[in-house]
Protein backbone atom coordinates (compact mmCIF):
# COMPACT_ATOMS: atom_id res chain seq x y z
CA UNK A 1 -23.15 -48.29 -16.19
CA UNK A 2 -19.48 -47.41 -17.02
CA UNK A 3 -21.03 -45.36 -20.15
CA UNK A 4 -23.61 -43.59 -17.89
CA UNK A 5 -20.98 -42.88 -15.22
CA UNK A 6 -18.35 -41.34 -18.52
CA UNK A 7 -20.87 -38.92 -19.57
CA UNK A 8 -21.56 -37.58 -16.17
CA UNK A 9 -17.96 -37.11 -15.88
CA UNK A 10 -17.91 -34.93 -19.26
CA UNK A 11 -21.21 -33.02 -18.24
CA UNK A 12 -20.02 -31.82 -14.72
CA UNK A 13 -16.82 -30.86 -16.15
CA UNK A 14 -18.32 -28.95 -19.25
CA UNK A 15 -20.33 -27.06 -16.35
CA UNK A 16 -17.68 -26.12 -14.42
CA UNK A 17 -15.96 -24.75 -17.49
CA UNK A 18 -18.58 -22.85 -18.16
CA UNK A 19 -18.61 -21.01 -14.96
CA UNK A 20 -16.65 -18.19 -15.58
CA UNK A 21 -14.51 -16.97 -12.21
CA UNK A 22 -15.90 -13.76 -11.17
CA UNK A 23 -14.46 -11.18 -12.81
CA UNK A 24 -11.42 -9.36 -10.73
CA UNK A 25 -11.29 -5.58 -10.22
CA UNK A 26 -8.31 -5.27 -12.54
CA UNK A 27 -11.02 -6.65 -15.06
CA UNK A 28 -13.99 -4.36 -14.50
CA UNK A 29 -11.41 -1.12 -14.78
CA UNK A 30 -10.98 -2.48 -18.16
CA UNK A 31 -7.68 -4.02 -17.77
CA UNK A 32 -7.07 -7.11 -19.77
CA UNK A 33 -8.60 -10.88 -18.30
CA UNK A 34 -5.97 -12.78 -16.99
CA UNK A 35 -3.24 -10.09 -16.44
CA UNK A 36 -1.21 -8.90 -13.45
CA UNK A 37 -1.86 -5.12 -12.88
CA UNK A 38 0.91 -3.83 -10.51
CA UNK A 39 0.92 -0.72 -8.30
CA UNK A 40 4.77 -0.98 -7.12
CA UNK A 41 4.00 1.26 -3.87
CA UNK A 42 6.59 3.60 -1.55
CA UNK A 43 6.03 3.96 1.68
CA UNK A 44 7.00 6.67 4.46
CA UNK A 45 7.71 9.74 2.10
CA UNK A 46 8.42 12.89 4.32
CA UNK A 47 9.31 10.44 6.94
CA UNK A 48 13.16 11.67 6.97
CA UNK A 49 15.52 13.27 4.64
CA UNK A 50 16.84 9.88 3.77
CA UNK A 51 13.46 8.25 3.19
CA UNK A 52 13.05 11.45 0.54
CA UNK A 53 15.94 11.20 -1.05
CA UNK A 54 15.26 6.93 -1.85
CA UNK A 55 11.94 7.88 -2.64
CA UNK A 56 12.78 10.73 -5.24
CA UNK A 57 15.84 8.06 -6.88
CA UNK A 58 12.93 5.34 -6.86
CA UNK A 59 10.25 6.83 -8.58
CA UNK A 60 12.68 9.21 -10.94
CA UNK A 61 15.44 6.49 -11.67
CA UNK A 62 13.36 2.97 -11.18
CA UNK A 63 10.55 1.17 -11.43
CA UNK A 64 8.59 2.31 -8.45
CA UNK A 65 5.52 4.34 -9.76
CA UNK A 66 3.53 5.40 -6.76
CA UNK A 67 4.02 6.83 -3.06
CA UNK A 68 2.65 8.07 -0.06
CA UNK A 69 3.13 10.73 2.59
CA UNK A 70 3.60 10.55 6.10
CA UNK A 71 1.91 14.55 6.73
CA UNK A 72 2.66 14.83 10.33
CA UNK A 73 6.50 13.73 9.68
CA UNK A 74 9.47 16.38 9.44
CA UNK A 75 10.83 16.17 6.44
CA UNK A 76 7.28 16.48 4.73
CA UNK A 77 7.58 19.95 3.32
CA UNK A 78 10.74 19.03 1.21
CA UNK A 79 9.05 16.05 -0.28
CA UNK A 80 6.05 18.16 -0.94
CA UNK A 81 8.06 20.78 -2.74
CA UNK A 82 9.15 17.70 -4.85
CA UNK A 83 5.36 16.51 -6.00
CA UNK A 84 4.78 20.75 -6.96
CA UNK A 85 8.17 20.48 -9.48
CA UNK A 86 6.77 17.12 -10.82
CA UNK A 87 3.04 16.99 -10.92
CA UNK A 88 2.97 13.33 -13.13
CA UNK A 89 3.97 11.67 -9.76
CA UNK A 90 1.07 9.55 -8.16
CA UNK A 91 1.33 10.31 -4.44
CA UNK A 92 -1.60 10.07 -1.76
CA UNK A 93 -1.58 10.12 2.16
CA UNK A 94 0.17 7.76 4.24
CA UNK A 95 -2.26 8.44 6.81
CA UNK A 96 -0.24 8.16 10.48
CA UNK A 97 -1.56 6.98 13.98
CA UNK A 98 1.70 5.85 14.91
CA UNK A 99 5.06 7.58 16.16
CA UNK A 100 7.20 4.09 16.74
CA UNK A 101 11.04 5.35 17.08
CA UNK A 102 12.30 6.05 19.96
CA UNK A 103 14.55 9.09 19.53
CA UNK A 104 12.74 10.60 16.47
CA UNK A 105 9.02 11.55 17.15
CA UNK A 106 5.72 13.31 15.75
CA UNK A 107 2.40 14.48 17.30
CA UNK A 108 -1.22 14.79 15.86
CA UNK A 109 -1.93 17.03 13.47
CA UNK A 110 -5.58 18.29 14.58
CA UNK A 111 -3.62 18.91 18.11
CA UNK A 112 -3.27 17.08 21.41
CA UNK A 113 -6.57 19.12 22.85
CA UNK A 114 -8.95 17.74 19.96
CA UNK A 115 -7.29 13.64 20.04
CA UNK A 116 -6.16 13.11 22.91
CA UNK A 117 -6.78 9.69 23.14
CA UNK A 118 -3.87 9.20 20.33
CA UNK A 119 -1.20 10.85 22.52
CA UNK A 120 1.22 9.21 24.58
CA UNK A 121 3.03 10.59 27.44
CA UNK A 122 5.60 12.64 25.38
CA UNK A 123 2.62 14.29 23.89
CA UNK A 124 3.58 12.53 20.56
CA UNK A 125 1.44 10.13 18.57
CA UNK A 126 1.30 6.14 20.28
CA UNK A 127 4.49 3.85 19.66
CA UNK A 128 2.64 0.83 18.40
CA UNK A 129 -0.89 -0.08 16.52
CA UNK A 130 -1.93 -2.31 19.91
CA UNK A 131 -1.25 1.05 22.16
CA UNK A 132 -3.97 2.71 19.22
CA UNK A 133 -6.23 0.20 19.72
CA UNK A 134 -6.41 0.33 23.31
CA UNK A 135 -6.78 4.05 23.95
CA UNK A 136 -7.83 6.00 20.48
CA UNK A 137 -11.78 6.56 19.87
CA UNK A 138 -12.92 6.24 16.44
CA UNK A 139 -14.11 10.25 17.00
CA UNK A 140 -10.44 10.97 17.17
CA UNK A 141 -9.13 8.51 14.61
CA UNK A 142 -11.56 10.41 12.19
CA UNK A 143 -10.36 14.09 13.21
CA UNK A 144 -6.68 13.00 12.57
CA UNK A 145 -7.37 11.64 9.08
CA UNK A 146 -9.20 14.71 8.13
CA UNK A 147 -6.21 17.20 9.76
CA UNK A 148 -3.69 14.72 7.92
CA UNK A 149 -6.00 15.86 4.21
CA UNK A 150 -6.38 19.58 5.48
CA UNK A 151 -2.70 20.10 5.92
CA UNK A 152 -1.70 18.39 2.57
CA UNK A 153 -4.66 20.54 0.60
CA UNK A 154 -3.17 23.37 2.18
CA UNK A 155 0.06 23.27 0.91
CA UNK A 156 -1.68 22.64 -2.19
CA UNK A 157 -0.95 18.98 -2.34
CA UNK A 158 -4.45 16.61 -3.46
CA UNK A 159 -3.73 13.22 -2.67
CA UNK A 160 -4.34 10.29 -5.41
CA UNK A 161 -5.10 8.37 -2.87
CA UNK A 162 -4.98 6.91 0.92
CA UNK A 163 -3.54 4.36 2.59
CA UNK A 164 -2.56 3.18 6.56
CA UNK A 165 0.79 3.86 7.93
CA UNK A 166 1.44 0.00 10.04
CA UNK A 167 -1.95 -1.15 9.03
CA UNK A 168 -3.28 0.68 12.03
CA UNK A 169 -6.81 1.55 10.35
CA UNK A 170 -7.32 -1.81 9.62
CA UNK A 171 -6.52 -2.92 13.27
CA UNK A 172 -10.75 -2.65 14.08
CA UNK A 173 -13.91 -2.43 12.18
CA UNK A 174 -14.41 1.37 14.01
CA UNK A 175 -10.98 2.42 12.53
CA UNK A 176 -11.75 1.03 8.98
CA UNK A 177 -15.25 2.71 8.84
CA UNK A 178 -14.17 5.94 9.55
CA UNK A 179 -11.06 5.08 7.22
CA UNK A 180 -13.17 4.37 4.35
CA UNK A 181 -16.11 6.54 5.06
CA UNK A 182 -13.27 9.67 4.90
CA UNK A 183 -12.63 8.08 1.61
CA UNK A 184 -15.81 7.72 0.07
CA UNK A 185 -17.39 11.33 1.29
CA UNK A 186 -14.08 13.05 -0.50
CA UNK A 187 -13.72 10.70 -3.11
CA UNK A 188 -10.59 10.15 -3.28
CA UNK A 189 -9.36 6.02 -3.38
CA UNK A 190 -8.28 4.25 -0.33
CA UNK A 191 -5.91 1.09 -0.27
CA UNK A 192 -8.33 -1.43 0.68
CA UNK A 193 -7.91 -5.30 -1.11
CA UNK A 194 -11.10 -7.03 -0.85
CA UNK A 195 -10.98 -9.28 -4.49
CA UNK A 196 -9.33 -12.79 -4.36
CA UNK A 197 -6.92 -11.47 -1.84
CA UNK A 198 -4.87 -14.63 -2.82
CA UNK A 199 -1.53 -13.09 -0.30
CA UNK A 200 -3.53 -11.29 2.21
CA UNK A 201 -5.61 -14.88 3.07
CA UNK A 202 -2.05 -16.28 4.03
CA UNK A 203 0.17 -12.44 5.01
CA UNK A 204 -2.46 -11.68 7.50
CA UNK A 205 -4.29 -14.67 8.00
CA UNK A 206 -7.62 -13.42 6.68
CA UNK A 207 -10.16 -16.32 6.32
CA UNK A 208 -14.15 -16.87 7.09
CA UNK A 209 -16.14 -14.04 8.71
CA UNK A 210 -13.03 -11.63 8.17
CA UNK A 211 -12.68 -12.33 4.40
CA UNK A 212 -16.50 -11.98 3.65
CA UNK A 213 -16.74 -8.51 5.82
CA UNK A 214 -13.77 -6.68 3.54
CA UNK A 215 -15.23 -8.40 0.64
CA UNK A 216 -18.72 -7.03 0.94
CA UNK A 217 -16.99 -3.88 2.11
CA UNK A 218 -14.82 -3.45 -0.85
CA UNK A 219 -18.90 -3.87 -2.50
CA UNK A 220 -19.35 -1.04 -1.16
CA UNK A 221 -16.16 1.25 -2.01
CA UNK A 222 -17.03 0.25 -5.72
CA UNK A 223 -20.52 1.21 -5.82
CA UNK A 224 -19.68 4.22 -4.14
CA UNK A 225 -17.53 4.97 -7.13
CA UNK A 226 -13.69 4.32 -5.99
CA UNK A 227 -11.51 1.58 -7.25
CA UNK A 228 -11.07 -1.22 -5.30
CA UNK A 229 -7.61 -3.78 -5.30
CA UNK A 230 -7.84 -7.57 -5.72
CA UNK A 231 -4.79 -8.38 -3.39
CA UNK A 232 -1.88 -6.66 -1.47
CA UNK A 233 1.65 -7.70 -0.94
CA UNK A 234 3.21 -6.40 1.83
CA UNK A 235 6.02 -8.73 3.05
CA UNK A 236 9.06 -7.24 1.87
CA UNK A 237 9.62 -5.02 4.88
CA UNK A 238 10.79 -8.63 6.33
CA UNK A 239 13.02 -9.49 3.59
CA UNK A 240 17.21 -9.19 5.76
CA UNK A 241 19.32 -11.20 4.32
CA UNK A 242 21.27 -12.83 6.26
CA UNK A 243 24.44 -11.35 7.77
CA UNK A 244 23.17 -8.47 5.85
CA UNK A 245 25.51 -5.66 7.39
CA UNK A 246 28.24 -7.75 5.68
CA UNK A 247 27.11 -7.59 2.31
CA UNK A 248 27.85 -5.65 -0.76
CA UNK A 249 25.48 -3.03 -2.27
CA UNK A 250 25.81 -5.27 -5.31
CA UNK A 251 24.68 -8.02 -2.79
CA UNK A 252 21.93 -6.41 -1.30
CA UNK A 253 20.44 -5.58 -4.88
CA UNK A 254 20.61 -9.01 -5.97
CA UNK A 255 18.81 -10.30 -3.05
CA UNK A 256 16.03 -7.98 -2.69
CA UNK A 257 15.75 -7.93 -6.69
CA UNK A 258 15.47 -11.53 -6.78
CA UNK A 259 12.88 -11.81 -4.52
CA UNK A 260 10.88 -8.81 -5.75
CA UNK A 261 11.15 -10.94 -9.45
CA UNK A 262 9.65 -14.19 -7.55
CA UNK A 263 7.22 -12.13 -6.20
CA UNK A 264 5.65 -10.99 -9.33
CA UNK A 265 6.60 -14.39 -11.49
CA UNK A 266 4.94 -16.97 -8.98
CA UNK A 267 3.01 -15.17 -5.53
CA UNK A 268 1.25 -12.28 -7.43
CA UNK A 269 -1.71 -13.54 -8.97
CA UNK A 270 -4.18 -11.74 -11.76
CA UNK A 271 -5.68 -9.07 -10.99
CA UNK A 272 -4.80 -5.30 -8.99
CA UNK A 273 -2.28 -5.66 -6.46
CA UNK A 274 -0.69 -3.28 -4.86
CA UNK A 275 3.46 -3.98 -3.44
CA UNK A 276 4.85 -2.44 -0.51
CA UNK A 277 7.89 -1.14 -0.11
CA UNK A 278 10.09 1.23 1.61
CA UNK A 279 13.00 3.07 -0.09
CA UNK A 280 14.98 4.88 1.72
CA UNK A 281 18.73 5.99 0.96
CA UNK A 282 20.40 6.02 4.83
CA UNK A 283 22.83 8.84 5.69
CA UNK A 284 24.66 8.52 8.60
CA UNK A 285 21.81 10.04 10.23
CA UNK A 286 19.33 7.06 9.43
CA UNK A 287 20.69 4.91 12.08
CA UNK A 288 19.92 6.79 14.86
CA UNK A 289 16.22 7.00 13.20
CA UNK A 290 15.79 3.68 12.91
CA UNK A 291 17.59 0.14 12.67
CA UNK A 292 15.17 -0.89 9.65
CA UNK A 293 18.43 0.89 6.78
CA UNK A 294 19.11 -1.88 5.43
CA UNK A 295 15.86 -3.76 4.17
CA UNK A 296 14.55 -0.26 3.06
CA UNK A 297 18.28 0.13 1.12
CA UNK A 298 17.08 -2.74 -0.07
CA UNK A 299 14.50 -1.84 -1.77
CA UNK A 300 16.11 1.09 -3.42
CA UNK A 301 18.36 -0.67 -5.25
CA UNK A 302 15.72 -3.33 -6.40
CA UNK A 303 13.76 -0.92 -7.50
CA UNK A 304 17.18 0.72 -9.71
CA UNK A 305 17.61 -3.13 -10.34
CA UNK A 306 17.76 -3.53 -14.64
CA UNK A 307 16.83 -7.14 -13.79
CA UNK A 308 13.38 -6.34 -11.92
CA UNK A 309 12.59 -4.13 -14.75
CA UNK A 310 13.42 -6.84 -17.45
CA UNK A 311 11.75 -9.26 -15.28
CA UNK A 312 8.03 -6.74 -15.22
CA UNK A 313 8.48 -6.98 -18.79
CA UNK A 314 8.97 -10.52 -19.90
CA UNK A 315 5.96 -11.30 -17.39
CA UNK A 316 3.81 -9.12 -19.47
CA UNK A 317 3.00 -6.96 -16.10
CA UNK A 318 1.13 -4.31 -16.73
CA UNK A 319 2.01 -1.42 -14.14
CA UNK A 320 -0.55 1.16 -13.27
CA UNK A 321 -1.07 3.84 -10.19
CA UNK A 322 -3.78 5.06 -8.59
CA UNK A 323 -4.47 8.13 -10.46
CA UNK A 324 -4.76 5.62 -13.58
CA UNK A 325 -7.43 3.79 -11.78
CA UNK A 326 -9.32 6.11 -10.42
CA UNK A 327 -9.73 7.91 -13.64
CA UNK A 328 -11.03 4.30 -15.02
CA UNK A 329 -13.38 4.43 -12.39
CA UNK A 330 -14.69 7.60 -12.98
CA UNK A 331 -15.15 6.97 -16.52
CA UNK A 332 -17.17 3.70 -15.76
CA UNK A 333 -19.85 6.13 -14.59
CA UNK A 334 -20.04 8.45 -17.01
């Protein structure tokens, strides 16, 4: 009995080993089994003159490799001026529902008349994604993404790809289909992580019903012939030290460094994920803008950090953006 019960011990484990783990996304772009492909993301370009000038140090002077624009913000034009001088950077739409400061405000770009279910009282976009939610049809949710791609085509600007300012076309299944059917019908990649989503199971408490429907939806993305991510991180927004107005700037690096290195060593698991951040370098003006300087500071100077960069590279992290995997997309089909 004790021999009989051995060798079914040996044969259920030699089956198990030889069920391989589905492949991840990174994998069927072509990217090497087992490896961490990184997208190391800015957010909220053309936001401000101080989230431009963070951006432009980030992606010029650091590690960060990829961006997106806010189109209905102020300060878009300058940043846009940037992409024309340096066409190698991999920038796409940071498509915006939301106007959330208080003194410092932007409206719809297809025009109060045609969305007016996404205007507040001011006649500027709603303060939070719950406000969105409530009032905006999916009708008008569609119409602003599509104004948000006409004005950035015509100042000659084609996005690499699209992602959701606050999450805020994620916030309903009506919101995400129009999101993604935008995406699919122009063909340009949209941030959407429906692989082992290893973070966004625990960041946004994604489990059962929820997981499957992105899942099968990210299915569909990739047969429809975009790229698709295996997981997001997008934490770091929440990363304030503590009495972190009383720190130095070599202080500040440290700890948001630090963090972005355990991030990639020990949460970020195989496959394509794509990191969030914000990097913004506050004038005096940035305060009255918002109170969020110092975390997107932050991120700056991780991004200039020589230890991050030493850390991507001891890890064996293979960074990529989304032109890069959209054009190994397209050449799976060919």
């Amino acid at each position: 009995m004790r021999t009989l019960l051995l060798l079914l011990i040996v044969l259920s484990s030699l089956a198990a080993w030889s069920q391989e783990a589905p492949k991840t996304y990174a994998e069927m772009l072509g990217f090497p089994k087992g490896k961490k492909v990184v997208i190391l993301h800015i957010d909220d370009a053309g936001m401000s003159y101080d989230s431009n000038l963070g951006t432009i140090r980030a992606l010029k002077e650091g590690v960060a490799n990829s961006v997106s624009v806010m189109m209905p913000c102020g300060w878009v034009p300058g940043f846009v001026h940037f992409l024309k001088d340096n066409k190698e950077v991999d920038a796409g739409l940071h498509l915006t529902l939301t106007s959330e400061w208080a003194q410092y405000r932007w409206g719809p770009l297809a025009g109060k008349p045609m969305v007016r279910s996404l205007v507040d009282k001011e006649g500027a976009l709603w303060p939070s994604v719950g406000d969105v939610v409530k009032n905006g049809t999916a009708d008008h949710v569609e119409m602003e993404i599509r104004a948000q791609l006409d004005r950035a085509r015509t100042m000659g600007f084609e996005p690499t790809h699209m992602d959701s300012h606050m999450g805020t076309l994620f916030a309903t299944p009506a919101f995400l289909e129009r999101y993604v059917k935008v995406g699919i019908e122009e063909q340009i990649p949209v941030m959407l992580p429906a692989g082992h989503n290893t973070l966004i199971k625990v960041d946004e408490r994604l489990e059962g019903d929820a997981l499957n429907s992105i899942r099968e939806l990210g299915k569909k993305v990739w047969q429809a012939g975009l790229p698709v991510l295996d997981d997001l991180h997008n934490v770091s927004y929440g990363w304030i030290p503590k009495d972190a107005h009383k720190l130095s700037k070599a202080k500040l690096q440290k700890y948001k460094a630090d963090k972005y290195s355990k991030a990639l060593k020990e949460d970020i698991q195989p496959g394509l994920t794509m990191v969030i951040m914000h990097c913004t370098h506050p004038t005096e003006v940035f305060e009255h803008i918002s109170g969020s300087g110092i975390t997107r500071e932050g991120d700056l100077l991780a991004m200039l950090d020589p230890g991050l960069r030493k850390t991507i590279e001891t890890e064996g992290i293979i960074l990529t953006t989304w032109r890069e995997v959209m054009e190994r997309r397209k050449a799976l089909k060919e």
